[in-house]
N, C-alpha and C. Protein backbone atom coordinates (compact mmCIF):
# COMPACT_ATOMS: atom_id res chain seq x y z
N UNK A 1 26.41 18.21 11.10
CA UNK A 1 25.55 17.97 12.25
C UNK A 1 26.36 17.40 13.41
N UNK A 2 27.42 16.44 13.06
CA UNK A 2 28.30 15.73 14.31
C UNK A 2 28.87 17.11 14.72
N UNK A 3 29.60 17.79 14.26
CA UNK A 3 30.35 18.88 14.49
C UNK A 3 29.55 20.10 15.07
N UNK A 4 28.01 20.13 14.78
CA UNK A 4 27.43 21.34 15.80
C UNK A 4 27.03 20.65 16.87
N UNK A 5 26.97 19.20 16.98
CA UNK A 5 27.08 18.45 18.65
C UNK A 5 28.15 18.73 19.49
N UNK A 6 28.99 18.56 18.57
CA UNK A 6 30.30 18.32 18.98
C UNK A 6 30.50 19.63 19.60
N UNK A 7 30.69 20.68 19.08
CA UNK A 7 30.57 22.31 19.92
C UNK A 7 29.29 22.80 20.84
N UNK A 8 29.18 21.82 20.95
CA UNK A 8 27.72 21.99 21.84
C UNK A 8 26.17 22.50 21.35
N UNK A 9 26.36 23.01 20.27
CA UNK A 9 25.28 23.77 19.17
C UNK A 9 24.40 22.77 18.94
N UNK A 10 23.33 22.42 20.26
CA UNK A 10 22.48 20.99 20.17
C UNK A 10 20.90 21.58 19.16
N UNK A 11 20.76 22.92 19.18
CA UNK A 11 19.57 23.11 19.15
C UNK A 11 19.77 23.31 17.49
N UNK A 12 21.07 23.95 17.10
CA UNK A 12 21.60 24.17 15.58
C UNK A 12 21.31 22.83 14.76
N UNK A 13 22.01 21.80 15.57
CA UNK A 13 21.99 20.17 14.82
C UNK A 13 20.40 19.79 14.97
N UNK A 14 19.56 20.19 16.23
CA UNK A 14 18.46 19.31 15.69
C UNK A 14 17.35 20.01 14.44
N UNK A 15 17.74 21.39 14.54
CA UNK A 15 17.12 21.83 13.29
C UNK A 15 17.97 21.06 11.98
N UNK A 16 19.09 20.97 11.61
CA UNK A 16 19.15 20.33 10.72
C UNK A 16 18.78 19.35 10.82
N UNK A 17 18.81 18.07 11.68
CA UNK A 17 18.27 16.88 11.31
C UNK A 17 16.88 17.04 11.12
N UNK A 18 16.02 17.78 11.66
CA UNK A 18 15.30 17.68 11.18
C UNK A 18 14.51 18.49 10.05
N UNK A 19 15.41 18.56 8.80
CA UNK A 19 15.53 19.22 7.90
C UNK A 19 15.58 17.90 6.68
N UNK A 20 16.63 17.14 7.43
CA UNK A 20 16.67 15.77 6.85
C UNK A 20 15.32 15.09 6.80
N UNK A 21 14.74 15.13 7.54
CA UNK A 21 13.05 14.69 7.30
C UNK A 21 12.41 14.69 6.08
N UNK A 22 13.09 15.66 5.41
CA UNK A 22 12.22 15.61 3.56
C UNK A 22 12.90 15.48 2.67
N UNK A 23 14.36 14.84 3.03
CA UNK A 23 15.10 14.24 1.81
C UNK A 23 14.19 12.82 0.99
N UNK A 24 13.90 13.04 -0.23
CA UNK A 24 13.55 12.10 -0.75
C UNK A 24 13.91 10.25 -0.71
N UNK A 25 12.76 10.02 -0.53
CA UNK A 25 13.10 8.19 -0.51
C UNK A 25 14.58 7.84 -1.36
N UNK A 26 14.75 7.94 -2.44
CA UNK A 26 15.91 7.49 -3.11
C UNK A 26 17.25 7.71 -2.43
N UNK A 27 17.19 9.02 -1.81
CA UNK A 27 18.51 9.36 -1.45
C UNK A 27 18.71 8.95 0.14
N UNK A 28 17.59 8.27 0.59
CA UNK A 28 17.92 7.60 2.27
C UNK A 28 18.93 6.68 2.29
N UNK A 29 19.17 6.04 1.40
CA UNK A 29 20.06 4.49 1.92
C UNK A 29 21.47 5.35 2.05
N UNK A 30 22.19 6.66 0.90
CA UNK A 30 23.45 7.19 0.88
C UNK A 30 22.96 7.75 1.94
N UNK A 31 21.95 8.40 2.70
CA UNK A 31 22.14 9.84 3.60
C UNK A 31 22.33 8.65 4.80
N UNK A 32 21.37 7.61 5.42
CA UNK A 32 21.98 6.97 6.17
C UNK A 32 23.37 6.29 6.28
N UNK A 33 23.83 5.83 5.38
CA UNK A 33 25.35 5.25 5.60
C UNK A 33 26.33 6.70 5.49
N UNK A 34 26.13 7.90 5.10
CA UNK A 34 26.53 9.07 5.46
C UNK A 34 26.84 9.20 6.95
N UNK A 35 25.72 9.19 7.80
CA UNK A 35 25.17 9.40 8.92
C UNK A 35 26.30 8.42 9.38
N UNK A 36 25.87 7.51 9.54
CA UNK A 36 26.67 6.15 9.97
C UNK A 36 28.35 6.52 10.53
N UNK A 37 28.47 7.67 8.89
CA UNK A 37 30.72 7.15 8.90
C UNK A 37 30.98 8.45 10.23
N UNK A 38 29.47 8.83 10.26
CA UNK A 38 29.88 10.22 10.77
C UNK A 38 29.49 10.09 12.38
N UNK A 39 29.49 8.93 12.63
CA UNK A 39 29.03 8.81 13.98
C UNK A 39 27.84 8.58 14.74
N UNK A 40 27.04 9.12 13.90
CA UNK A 40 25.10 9.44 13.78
C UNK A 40 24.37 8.15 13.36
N UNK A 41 24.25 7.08 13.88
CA UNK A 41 23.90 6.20 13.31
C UNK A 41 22.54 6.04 14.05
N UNK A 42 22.33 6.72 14.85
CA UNK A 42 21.12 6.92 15.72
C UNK A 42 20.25 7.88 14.91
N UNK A 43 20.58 8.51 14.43
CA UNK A 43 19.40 9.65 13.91
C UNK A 43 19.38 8.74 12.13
N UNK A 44 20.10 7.63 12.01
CA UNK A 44 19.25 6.91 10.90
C UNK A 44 18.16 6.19 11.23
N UNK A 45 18.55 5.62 12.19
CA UNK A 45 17.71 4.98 12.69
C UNK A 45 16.28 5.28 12.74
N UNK A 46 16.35 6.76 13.31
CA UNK A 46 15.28 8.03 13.50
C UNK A 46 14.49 8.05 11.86
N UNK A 47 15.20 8.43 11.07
CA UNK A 47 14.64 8.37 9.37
C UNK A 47 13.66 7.41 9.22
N UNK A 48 14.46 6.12 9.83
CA UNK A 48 13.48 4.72 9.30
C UNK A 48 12.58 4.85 9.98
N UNK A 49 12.85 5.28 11.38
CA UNK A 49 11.44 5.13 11.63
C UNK A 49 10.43 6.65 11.47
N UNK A 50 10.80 7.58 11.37
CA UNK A 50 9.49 8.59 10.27
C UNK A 50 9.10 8.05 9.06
N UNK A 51 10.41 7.49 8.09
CA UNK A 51 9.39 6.41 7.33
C UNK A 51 8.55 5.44 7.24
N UNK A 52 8.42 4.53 8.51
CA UNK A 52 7.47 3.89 8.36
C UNK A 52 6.15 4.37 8.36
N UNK A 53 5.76 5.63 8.32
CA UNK A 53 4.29 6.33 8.24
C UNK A 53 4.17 6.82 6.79
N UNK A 54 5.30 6.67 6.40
CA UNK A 54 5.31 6.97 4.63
C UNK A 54 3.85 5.96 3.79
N UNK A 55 3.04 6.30 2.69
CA UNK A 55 2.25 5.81 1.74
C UNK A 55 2.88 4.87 1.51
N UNK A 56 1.52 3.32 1.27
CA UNK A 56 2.60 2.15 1.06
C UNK A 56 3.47 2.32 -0.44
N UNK A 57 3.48 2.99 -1.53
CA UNK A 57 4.02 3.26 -2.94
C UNK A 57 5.48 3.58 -2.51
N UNK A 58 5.67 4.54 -1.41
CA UNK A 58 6.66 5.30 -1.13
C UNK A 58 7.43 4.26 -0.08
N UNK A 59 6.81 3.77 0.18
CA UNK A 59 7.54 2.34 1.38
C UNK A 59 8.29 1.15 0.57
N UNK A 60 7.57 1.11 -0.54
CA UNK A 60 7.92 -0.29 -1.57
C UNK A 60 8.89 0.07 -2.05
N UNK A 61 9.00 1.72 -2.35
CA UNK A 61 9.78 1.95 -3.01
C UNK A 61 11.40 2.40 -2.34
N UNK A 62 10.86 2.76 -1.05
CA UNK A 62 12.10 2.85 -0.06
C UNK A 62 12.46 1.59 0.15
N UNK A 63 11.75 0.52 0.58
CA UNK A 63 12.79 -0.93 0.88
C UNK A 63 13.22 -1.60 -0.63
N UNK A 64 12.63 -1.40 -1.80
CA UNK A 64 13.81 -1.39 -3.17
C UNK A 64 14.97 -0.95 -2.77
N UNK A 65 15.18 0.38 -2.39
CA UNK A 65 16.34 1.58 -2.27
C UNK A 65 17.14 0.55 -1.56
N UNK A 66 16.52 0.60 -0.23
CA UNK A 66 17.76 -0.07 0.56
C UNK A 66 17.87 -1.50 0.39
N UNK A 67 16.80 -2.20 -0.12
CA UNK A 67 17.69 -3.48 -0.82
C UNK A 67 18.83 -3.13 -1.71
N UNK A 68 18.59 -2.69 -2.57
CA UNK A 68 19.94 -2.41 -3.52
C UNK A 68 20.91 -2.04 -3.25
N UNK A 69 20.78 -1.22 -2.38
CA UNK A 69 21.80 -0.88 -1.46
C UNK A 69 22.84 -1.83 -0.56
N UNK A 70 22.30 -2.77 -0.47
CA UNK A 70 22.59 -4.22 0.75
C UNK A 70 22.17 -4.08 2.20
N UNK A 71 21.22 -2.64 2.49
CA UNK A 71 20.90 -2.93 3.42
C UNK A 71 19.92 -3.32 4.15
N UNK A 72 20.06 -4.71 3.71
CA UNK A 72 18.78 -5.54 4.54
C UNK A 72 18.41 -5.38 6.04
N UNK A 73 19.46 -4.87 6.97
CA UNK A 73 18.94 -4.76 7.97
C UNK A 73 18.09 -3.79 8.27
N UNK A 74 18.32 -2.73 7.43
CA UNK A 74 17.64 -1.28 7.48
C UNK A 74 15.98 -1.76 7.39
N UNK A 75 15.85 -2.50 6.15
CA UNK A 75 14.85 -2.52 5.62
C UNK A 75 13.92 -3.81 6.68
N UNK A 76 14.50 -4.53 7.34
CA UNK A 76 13.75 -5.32 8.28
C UNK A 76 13.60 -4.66 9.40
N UNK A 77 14.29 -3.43 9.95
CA UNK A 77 13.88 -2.81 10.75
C UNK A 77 12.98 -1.77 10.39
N UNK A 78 12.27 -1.28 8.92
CA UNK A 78 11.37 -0.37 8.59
C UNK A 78 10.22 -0.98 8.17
N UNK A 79 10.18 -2.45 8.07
CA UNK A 79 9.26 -3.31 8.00
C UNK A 79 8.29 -3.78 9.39
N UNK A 80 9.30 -4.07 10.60
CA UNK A 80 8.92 -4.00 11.84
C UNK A 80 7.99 -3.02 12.61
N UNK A 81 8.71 -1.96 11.81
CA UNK A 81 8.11 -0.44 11.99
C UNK A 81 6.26 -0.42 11.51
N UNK A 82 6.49 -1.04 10.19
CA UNK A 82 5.55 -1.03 9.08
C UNK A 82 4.22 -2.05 9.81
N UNK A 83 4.69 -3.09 10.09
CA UNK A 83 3.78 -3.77 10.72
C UNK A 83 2.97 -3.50 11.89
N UNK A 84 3.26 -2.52 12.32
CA UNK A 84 2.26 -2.02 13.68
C UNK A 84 1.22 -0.98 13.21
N UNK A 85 1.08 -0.22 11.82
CA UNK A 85 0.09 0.53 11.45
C UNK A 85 -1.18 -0.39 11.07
N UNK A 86 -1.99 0.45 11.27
CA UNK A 86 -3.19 -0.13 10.66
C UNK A 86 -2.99 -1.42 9.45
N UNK A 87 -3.90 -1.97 9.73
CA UNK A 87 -4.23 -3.46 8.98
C UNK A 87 -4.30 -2.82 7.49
N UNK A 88 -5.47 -2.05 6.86
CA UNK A 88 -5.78 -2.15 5.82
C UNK A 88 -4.05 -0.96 5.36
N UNK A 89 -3.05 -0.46 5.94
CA UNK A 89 -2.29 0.21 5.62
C UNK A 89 -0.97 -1.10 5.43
N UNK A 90 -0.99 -2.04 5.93
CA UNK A 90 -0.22 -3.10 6.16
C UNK A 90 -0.22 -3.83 4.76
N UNK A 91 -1.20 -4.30 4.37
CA UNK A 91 -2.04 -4.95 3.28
C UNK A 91 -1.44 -4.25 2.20
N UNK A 92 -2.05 -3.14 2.14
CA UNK A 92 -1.53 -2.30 1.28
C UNK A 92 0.01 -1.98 0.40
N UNK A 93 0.58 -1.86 1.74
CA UNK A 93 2.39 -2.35 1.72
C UNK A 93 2.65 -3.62 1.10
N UNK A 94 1.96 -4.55 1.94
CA UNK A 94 2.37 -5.99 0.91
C UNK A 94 1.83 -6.02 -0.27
N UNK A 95 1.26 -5.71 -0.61
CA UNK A 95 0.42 -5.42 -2.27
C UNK A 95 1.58 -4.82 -3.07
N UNK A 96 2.29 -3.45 -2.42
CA UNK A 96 2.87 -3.10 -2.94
C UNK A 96 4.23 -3.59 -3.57
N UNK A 97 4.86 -4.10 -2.12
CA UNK A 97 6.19 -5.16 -2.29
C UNK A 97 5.93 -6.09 -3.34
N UNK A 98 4.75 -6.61 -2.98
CA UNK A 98 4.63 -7.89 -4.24
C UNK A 98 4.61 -7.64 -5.92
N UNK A 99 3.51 -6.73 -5.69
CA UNK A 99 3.45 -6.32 -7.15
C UNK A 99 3.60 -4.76 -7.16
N UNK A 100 5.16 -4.31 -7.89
CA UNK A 100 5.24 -3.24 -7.68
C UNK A 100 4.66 -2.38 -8.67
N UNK A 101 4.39 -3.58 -9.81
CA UNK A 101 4.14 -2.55 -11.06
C UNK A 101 2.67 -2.60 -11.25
N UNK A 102 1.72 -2.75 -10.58
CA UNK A 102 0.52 -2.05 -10.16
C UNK A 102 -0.26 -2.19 -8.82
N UNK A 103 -1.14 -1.86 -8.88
CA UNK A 103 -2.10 -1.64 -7.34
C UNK A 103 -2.18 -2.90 -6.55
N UNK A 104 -2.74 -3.95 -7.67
CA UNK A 104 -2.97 -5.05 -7.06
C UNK A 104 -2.89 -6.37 -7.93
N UNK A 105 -2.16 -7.40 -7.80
CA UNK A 105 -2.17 -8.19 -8.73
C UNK A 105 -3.62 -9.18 -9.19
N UNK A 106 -4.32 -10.18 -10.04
CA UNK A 106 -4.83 -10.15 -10.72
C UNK A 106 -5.44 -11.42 -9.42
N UNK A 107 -6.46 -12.00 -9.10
CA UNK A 107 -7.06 -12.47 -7.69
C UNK A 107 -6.46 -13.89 -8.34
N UNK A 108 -6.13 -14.84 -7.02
CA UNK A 108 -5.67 -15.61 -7.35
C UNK A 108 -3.76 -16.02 -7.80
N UNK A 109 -3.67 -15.07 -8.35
CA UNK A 109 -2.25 -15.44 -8.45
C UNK A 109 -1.15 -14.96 -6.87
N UNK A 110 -0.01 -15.46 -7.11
CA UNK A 110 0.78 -15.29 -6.18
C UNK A 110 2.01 -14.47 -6.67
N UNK A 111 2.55 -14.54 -7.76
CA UNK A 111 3.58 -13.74 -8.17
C UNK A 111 3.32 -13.67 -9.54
N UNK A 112 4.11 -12.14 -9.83
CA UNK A 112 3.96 -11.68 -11.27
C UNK A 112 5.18 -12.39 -12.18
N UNK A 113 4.45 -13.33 -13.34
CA UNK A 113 5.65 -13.59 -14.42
C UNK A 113 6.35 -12.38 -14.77
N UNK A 114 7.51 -12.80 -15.32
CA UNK A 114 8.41 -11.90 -15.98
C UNK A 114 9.08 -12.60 -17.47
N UNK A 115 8.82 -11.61 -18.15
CA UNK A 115 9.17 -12.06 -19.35
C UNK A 115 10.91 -12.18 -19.56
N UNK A 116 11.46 -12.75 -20.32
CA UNK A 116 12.75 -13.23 -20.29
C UNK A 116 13.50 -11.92 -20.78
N UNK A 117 15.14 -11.80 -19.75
CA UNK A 117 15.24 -10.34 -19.79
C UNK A 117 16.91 -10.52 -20.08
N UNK A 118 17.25 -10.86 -21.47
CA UNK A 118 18.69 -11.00 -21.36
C UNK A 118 19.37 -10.02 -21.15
N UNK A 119 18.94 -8.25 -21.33
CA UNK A 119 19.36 -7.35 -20.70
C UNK A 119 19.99 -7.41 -19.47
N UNK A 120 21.31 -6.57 -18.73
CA UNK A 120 21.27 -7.20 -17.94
C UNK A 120 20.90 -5.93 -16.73
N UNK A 121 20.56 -4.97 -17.23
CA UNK A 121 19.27 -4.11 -16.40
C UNK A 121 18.58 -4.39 -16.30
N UNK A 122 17.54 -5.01 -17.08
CA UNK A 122 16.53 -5.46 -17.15
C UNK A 122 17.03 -6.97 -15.81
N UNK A 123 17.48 -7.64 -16.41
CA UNK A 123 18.01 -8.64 -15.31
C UNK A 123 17.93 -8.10 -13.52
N UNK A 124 18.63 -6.91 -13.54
CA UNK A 124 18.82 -6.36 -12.36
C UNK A 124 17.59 -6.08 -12.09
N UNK A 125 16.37 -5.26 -12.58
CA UNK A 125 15.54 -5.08 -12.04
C UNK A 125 14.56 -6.48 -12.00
N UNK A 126 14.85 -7.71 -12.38
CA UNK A 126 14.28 -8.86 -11.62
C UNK A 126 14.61 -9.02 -11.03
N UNK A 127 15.25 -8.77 -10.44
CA UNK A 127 16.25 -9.70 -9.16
C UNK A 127 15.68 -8.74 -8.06
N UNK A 128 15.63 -7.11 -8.32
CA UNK A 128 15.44 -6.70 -7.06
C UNK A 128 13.60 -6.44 -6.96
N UNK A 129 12.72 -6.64 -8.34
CA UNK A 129 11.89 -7.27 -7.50
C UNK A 129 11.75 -8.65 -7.18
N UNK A 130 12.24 -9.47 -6.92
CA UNK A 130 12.33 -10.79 -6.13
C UNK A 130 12.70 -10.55 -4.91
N UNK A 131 13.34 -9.65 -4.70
CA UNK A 131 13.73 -9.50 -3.47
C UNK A 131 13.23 -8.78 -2.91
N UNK A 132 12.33 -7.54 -3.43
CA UNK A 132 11.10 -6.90 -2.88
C UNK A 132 9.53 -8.17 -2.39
N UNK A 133 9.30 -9.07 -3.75
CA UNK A 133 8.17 -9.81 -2.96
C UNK A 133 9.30 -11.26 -1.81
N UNK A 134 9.93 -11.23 -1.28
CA UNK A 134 10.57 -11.64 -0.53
C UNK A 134 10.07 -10.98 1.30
N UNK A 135 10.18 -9.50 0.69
CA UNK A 135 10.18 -8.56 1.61
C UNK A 135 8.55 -8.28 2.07
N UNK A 136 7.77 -8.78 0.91
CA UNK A 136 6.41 -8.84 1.44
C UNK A 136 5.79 -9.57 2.31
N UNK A 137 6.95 -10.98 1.85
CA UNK A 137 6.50 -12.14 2.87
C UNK A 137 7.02 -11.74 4.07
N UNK A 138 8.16 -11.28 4.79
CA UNK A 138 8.97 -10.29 5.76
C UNK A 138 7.78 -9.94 6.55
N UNK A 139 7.08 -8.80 5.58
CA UNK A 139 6.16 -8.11 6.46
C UNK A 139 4.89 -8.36 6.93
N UNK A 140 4.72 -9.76 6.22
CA UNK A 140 3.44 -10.57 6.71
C UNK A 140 3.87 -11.60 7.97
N UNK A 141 4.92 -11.84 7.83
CA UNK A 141 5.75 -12.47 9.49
C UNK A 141 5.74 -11.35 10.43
N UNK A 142 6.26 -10.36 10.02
CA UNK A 142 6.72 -9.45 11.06
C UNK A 142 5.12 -9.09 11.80
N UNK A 143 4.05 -9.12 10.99
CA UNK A 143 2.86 -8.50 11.33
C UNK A 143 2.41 -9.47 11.53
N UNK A 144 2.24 -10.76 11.83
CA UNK A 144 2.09 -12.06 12.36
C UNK A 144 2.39 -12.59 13.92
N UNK A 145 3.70 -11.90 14.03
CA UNK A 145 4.61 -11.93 15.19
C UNK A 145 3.86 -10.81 16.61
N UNK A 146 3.43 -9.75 15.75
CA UNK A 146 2.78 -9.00 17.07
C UNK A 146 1.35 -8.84 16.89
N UNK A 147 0.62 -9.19 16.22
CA UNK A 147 -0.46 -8.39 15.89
C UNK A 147 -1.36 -9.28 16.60
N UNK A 148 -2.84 -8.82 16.80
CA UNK A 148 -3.88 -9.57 17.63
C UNK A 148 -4.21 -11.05 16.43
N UNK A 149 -4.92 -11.99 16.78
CA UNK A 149 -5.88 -12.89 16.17
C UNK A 149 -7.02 -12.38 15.16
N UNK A 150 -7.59 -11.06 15.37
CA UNK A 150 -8.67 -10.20 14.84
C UNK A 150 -8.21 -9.78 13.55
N UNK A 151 -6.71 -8.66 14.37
CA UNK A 151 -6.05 -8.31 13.28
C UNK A 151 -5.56 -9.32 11.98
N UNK A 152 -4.88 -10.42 12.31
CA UNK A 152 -4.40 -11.16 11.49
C UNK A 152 -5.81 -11.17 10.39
N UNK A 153 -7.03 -12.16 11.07
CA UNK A 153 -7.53 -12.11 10.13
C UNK A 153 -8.33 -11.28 9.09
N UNK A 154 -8.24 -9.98 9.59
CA UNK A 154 -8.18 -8.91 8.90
C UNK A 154 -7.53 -8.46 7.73
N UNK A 155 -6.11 -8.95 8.00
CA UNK A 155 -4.79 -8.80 7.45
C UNK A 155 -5.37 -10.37 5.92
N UNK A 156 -5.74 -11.41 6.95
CA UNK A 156 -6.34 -12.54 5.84
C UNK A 156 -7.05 -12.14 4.57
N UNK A 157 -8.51 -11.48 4.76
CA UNK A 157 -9.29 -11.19 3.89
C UNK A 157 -8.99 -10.43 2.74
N UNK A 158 -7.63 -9.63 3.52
CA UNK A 158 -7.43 -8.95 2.20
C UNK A 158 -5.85 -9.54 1.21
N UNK A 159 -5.00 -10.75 2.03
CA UNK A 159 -4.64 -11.16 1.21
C UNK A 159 -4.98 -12.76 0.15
N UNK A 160 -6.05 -12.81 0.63
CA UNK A 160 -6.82 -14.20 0.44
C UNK A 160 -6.85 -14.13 -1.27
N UNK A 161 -7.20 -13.27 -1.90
CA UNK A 161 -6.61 -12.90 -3.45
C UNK A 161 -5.55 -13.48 -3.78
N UNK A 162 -5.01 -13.33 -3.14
CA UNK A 162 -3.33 -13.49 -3.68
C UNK A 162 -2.48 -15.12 -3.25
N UNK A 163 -2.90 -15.93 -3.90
CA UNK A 163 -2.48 -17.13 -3.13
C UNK A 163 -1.41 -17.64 -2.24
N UNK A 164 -0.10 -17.19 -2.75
CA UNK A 164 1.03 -17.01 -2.26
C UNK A 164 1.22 -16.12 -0.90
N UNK A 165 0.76 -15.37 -1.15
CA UNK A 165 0.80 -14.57 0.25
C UNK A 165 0.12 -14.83 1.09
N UNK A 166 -1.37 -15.50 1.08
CA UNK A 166 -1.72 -15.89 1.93
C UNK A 166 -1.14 -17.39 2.49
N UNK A 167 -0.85 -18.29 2.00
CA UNK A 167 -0.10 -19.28 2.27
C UNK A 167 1.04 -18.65 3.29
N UNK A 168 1.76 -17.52 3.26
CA UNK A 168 2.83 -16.77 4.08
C UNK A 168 2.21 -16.63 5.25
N UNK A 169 1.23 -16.11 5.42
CA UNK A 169 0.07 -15.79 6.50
C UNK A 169 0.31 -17.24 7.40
N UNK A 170 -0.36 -18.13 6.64
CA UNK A 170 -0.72 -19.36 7.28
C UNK A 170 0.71 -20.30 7.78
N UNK A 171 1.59 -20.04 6.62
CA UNK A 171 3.19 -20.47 7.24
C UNK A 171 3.28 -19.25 8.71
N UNK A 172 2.96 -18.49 8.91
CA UNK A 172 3.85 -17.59 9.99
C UNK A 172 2.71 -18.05 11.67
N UNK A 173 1.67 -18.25 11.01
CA UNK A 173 0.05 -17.87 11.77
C UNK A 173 0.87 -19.64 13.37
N UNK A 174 1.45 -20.62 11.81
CA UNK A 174 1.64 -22.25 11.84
C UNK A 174 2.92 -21.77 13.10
N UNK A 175 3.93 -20.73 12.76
CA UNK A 175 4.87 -20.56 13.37
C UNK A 175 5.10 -20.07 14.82
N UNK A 176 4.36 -19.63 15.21
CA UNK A 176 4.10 -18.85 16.53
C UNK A 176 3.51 -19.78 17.55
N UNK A 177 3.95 -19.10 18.46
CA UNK A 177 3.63 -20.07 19.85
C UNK A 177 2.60 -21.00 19.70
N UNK A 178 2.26 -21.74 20.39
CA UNK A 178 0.95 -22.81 20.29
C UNK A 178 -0.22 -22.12 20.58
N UNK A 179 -0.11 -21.59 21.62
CA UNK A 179 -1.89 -20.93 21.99
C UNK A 179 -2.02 -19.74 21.23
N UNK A 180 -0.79 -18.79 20.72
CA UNK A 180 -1.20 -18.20 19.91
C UNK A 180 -1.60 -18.66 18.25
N UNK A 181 -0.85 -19.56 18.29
CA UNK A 181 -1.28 -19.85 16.84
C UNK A 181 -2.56 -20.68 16.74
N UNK A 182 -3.38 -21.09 17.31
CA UNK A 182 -4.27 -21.78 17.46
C UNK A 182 -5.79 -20.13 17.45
N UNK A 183 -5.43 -19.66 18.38
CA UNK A 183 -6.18 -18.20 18.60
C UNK A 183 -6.10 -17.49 16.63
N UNK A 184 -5.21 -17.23 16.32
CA UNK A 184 -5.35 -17.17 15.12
C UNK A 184 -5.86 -17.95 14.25
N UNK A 185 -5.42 -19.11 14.06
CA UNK A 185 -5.90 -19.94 13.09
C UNK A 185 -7.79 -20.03 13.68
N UNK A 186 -8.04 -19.98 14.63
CA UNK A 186 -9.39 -19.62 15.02
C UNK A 186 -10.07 -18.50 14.55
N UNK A 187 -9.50 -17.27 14.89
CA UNK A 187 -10.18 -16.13 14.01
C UNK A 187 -10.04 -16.14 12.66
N UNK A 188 -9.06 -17.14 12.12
CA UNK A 188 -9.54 -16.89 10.33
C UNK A 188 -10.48 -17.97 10.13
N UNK A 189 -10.57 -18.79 10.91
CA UNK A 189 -12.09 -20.26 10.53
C UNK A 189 -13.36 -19.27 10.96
N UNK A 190 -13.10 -18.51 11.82
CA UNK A 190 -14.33 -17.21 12.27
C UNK A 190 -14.94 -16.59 11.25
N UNK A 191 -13.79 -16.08 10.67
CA UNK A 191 -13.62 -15.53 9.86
C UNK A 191 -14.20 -15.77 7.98
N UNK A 192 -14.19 -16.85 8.07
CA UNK A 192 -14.82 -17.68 7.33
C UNK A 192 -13.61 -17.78 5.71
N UNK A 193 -12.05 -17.76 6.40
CA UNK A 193 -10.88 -17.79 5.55
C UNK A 193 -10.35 -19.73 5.74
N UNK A 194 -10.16 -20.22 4.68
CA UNK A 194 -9.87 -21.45 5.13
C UNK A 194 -8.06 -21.42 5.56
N UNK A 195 -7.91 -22.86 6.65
CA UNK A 195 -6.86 -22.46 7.39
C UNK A 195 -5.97 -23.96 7.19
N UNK A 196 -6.47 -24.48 5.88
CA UNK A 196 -5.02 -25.75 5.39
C UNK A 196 -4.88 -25.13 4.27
N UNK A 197 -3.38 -25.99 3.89
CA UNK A 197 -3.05 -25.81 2.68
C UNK A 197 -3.87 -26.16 1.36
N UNK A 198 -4.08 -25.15 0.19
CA UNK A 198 -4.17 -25.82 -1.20
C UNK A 198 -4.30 -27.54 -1.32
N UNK A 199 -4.55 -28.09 -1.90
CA UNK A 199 -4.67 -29.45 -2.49
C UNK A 199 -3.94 -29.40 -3.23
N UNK A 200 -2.82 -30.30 -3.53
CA UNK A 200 -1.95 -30.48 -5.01
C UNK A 200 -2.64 -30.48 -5.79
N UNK A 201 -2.33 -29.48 -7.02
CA UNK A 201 -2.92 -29.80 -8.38
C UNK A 201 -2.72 -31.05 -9.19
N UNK A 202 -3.55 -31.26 -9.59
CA UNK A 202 -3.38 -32.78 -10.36
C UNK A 202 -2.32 -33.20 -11.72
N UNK A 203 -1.56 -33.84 -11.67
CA UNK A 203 -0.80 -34.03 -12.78
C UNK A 203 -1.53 -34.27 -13.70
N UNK A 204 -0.98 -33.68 -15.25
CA UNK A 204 -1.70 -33.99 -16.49
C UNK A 204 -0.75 -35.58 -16.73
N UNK A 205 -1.97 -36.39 -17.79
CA UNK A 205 -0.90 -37.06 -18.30
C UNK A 205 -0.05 -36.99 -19.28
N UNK A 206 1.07 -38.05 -18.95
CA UNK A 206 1.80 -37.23 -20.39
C UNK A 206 1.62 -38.31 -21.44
C-alpha cells in the first residue's frame, strides 16, 4: 500500500486499505504495528476508529488483543472512540471489559473471583483480564469526561448492579470540573441513583 502511494497509484492503495476493513479483530494489533514500520501509521489509526462501531463482544475482545500486545495507547484511543456511542452501547462495552466470561456479572458484585491458577497460561489469562476490567473503568472516565449529565446518569442505572463500577462513575462524575460535576451528581440524585460512597462494612469480631 506505501509503495502504490508512493507511485502515485492513490486510488489502487485506497481500495486496498480498504480491504483491510475486514481483517479480523485478532489480527489488528500485528496489521497495525505492520502499518506503523511501513510508514502508514495514519490509516491505523483509521482501523481503530471503524472499530469503535464494532459489537461490544468484539470491542472487549479487540482491547484484550491490543493489551497483550502492549498497546495501551491504541486501546485508550478506541475507548475514547467507544465512549461517544450510544449510552446503552457504552454500558454494554463495560459489561463486557469487566466480565468477559459472560453477559453480565451477578447484581451487586464488582469483580469476578478467580480461582487459583498455578498454570502459568492460565496465570496469563488473569492478568490480562485485570487489565481488561481496568479498561472498563478507562471507559467509564473517558465517557464521564464528555458526555451530558442525562447521559451519565443513564450510563448510572445501568451500572448501579455492579458495585465497583459504579463507584468508577462516581470517582470520575467527583473528578471533573466543579459545575460540571455538581450537574451530574444532580442528574443521578434525579435520577433517583445514590451519589456517596458505600458505608464501611462492619468488622466481625475476632
Amino acid at each position: 500500500m506505501a509503495e502504490l502511494r508512493r507511485v502515485g497509484l492513490a486510488d489502487e492503495a485506497n481500495e486496498l486499505f480498504h480491504a483491510l476493513w475486514g481483517v479480523p479483530g485478532s489480527a489488528l494489533p500485528a496489521l497495525i504495528a505492520a502499518l506503523e514500520r511501513a510508514g502508514q501509521a495514519a490509516d491505523g489509526q483509521t482501523l481503530l476508529w471503524e472499530w469503535a462501531s464494532a459489537p461490544p463482544a468484539e470491542l472487549a475482545a479487540l482491547t484484550a488483543g491490543l493489551a497483550a500486545a502492549g498497546r495501551t495507547g491504541d486501546v485508550r484511543h478506541l475507548l475514547r472512540q467507544v465512549a461517544g456511542r450510544p449510552i446503552a452501547d457504552v454500558a454494554a462495552t463495560v459489561e463486557q471489559l469487566a466480565f468477559p466470561d459472560a453477559t453480565a456479572a451477578p447484581p451487586g458484585t464488582g469483580s469476578v473471583p478467580h480461582p487459583a491458577a498455578p498454570h502459568p497460561a492460565a496465570q496469563q489469562a488473569t492478568a490480562q483480564q485485570a487489565a481488561t476490567q481496568r479498561f472498563a473503568a478507562t471507559l467509564v472516565r473517558e465517557t464521564a469526561g464528555l458526555r451530558s449529565p442525562g447521559d451519565l446518569a443513564e450510563l448510572g442505572r445501568a451500572l448501579l448492579p455492579h458495585r465497583e463500577l459504579y463507584q468508577v462513575l462516581l470517582g470520575a462524575a467527583a473528578a471533573l470540573e466543579e459545575s460540571r460535576s455538581r450537574g451530574v451528581l444532580a442528574a443521578l440524585r434525579s435520577a433517583g441513583l445514590p451519589t456517596a460512597p458505600p458505608a464501611p462494612r462492619p468488622r466481625g469480631r475476632r
